[in-house]
N, C-alpha and C. Protein backbone atom coordinates (compact mmCIF):
# COMPACT_ATOMS: atom_id res chain seq x y z
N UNK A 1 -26.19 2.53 3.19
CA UNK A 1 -26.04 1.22 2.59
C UNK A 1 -27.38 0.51 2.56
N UNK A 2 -27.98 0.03 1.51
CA UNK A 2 -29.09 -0.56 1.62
C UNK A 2 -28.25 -2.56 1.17
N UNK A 3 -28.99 -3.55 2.09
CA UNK A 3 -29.24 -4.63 2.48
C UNK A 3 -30.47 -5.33 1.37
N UNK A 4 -29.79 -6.35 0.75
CA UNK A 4 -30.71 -7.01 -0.06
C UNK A 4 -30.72 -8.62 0.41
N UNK A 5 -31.69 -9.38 0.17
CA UNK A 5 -31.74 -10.37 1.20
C UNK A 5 -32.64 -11.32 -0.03
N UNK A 6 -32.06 -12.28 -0.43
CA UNK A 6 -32.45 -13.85 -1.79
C UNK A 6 -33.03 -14.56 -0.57
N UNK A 7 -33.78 -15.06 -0.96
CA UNK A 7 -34.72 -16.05 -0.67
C UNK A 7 -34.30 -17.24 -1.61
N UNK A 8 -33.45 -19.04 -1.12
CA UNK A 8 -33.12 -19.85 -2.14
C UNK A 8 -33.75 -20.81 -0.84
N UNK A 9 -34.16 -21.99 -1.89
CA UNK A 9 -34.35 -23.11 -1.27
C UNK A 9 -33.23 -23.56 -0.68
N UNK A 10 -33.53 -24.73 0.56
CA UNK A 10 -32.19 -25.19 0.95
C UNK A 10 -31.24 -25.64 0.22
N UNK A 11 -32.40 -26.62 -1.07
CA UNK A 11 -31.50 -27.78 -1.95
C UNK A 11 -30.54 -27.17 -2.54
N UNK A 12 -31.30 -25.91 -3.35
CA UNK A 12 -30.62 -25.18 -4.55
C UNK A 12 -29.50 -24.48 -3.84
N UNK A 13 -29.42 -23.98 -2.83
CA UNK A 13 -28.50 -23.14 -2.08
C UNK A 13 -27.14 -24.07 -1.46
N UNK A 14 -27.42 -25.64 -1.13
CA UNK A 14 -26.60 -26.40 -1.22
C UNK A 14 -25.59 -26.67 -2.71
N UNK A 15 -26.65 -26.90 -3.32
CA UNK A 15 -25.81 -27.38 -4.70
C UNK A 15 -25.18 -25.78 -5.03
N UNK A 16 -25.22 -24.63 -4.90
CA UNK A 16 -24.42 -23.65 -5.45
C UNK A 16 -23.31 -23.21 -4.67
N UNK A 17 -23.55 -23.64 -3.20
CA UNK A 17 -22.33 -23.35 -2.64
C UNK A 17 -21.39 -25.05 -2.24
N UNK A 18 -22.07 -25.76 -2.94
CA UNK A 18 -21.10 -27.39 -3.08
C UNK A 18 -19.41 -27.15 -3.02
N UNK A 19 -19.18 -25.92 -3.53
CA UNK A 19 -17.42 -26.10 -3.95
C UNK A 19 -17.05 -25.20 -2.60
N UNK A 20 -17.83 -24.71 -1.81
CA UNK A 20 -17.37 -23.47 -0.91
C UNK A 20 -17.43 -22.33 -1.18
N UNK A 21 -18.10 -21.88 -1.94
CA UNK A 21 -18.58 -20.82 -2.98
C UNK A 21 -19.40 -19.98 -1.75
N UNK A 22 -19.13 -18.38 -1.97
CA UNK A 22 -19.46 -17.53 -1.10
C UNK A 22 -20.89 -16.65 -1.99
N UNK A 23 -21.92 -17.26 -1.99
CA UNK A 23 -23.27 -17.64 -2.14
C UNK A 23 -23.44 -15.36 -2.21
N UNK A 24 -23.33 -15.23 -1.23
CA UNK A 24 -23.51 -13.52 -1.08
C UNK A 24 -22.21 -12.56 -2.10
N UNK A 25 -21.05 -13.20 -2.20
CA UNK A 25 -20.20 -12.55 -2.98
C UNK A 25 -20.49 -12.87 -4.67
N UNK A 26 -20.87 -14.31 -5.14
CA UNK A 26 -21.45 -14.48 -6.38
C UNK A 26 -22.63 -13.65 -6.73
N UNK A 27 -23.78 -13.48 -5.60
CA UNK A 27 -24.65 -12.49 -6.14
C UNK A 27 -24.31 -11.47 -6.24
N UNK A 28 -23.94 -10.87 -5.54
CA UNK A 28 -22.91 -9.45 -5.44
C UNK A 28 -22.72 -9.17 -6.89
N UNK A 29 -21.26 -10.45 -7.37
CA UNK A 29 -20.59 -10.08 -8.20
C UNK A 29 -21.66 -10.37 -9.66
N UNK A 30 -22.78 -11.09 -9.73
CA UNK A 30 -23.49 -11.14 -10.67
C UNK A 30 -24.59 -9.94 -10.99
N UNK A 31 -24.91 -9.30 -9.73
CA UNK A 31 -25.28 -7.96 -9.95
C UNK A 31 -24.44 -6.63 -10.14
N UNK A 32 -23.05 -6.97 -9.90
CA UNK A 32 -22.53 -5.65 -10.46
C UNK A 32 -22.18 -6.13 -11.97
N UNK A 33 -22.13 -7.39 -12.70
CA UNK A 33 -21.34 -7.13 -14.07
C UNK A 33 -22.98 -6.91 -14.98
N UNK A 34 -23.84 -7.54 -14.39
CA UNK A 34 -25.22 -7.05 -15.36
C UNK A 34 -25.39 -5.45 -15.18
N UNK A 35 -25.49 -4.91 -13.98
CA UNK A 35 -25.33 -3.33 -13.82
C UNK A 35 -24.28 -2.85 -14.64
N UNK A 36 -22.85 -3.16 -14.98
CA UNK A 36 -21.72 -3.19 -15.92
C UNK A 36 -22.16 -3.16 -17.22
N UNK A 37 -23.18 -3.93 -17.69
CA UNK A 37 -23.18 -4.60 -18.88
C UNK A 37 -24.79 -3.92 -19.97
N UNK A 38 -25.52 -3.42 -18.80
CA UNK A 38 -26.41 -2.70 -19.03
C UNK A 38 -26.21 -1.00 -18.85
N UNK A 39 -25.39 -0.27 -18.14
CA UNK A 39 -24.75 1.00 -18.78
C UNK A 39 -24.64 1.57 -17.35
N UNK A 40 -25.49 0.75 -16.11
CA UNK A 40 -26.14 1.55 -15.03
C UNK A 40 -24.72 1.30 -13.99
N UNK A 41 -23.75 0.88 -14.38
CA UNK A 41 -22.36 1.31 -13.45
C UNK A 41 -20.97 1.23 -14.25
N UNK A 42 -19.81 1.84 -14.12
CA UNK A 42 -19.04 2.25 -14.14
C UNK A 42 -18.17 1.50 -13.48
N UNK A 43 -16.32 1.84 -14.06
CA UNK A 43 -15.54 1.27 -13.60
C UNK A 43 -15.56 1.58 -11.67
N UNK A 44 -15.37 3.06 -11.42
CA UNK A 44 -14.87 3.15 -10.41
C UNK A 44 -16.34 2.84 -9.68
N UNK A 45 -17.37 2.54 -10.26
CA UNK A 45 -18.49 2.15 -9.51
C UNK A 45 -17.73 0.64 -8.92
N UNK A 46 -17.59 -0.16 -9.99
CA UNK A 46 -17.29 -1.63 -9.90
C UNK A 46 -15.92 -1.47 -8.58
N UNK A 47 -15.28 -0.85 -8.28
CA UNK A 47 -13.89 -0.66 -7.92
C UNK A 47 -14.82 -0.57 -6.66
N UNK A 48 -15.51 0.49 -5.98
CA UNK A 48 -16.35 0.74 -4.90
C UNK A 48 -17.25 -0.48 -4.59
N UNK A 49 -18.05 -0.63 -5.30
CA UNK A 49 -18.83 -2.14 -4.89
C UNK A 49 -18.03 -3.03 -4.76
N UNK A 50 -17.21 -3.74 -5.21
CA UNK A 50 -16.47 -5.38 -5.06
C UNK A 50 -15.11 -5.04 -4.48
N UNK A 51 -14.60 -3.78 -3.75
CA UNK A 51 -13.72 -3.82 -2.78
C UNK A 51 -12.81 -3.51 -3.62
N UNK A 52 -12.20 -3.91 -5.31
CA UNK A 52 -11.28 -3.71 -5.74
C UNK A 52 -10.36 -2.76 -5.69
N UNK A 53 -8.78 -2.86 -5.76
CA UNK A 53 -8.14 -1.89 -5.35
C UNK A 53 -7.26 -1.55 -6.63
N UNK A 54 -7.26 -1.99 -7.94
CA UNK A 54 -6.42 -1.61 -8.99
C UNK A 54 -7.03 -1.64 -10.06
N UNK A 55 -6.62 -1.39 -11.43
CA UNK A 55 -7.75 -1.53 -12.37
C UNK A 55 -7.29 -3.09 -13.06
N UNK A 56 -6.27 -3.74 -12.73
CA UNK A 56 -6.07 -5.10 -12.88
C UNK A 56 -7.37 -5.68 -12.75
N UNK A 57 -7.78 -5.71 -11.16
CA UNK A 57 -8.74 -6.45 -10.93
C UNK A 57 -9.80 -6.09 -11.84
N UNK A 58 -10.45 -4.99 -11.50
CA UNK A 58 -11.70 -4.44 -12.44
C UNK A 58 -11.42 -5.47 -13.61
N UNK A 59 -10.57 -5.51 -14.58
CA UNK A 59 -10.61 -5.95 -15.48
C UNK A 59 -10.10 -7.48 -15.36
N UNK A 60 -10.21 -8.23 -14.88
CA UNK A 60 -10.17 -9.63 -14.26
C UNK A 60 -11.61 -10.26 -13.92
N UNK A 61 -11.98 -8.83 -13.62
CA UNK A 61 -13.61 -9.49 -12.95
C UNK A 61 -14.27 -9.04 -14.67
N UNK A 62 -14.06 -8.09 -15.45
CA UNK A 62 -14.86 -8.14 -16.81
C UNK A 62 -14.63 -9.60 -17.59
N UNK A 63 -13.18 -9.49 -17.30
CA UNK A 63 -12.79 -10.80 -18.39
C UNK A 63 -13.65 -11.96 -18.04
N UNK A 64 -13.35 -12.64 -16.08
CA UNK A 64 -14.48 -13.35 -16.28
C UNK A 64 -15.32 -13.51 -16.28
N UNK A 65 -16.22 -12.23 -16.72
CA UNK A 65 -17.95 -12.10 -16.72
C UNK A 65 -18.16 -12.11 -18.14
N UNK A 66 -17.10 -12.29 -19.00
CA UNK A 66 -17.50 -12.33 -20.53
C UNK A 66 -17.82 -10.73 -21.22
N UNK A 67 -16.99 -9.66 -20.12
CA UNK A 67 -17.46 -8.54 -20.22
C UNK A 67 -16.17 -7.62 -21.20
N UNK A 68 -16.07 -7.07 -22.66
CA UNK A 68 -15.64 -6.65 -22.98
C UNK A 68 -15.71 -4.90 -23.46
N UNK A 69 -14.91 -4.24 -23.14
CA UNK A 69 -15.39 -2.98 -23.08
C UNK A 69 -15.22 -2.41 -24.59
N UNK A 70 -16.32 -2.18 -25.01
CA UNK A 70 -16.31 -1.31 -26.60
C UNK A 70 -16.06 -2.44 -27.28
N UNK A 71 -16.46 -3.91 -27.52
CA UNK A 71 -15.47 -4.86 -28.39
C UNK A 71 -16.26 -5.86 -27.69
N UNK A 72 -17.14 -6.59 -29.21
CA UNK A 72 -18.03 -7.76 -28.97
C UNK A 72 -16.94 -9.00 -28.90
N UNK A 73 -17.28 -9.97 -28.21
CA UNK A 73 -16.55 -11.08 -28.16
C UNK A 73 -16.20 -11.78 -29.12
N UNK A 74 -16.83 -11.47 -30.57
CA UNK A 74 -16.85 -12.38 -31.69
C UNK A 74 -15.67 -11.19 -32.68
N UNK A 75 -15.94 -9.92 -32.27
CA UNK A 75 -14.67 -8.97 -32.82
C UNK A 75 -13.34 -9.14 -32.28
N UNK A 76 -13.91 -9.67 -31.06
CA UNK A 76 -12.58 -9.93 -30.11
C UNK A 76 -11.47 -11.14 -30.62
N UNK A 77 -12.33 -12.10 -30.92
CA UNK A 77 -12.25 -13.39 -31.44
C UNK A 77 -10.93 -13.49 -33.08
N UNK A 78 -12.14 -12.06 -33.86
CA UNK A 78 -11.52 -12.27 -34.99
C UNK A 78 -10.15 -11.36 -35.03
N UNK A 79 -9.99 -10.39 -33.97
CA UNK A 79 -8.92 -9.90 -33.79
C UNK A 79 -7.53 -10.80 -33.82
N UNK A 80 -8.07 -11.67 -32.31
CA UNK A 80 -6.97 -12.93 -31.78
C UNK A 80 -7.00 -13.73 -33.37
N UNK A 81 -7.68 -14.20 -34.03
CA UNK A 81 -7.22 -14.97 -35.44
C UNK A 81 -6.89 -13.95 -36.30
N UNK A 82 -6.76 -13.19 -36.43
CA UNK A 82 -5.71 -11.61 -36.91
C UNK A 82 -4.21 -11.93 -36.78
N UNK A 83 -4.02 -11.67 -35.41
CA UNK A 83 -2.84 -11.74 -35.15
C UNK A 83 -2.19 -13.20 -35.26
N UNK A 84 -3.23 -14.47 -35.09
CA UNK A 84 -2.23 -14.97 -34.80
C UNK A 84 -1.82 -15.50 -36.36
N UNK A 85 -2.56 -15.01 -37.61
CA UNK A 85 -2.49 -15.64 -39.25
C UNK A 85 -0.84 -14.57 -39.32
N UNK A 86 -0.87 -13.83 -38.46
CA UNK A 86 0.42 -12.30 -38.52
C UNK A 86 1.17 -12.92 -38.27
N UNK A 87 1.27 -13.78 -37.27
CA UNK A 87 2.25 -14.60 -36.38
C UNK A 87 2.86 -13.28 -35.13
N UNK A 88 1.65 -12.72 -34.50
CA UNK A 88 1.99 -11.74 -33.74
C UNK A 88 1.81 -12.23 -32.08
């Protein structure tokens, strides 16, 4: 296991964990969806790094990273106004 260690000012490190925000699990999770998003990990990578235990989650954590698999957000978009002109 290699140990990575941020260096944040106090201020800035206050204001990001203001809501109770787990400061080490946001970086975490912001370095596995750019690793995601750039080609250099995989589902069952993501499943191994962030503890996940189903592919629900996996795909809970894409959705809210803005992460769509094979399918730009703006295709995504015109899909959902597809269906809904279908009334589907």
């Amino acid at each position: 296991m290699m140990n990575v260690t941020v260096t944040l000012p106090d201020d800035i490190a206050t204001r990001l964990a203001a809501d109770g925000a787990d400061l080490a699990r946001q970086a975490l999770e912001a370095l596995a969806a750019e690793g995601y998003r750039a080609g250099r990990l995989t589902r069952p990578d993501l499943r191994q790094l962030l503890g996940f235990e189903t592919g629900h989650e996996i795909d809970g954590f894409l959705k809210t990273h803005d992460i769509y698999d094979g399918i730009t957000l703006e295709e995504l978009n015109r899909q959902v106004e597809t269906l809904d002109r279908l009334g589907l």
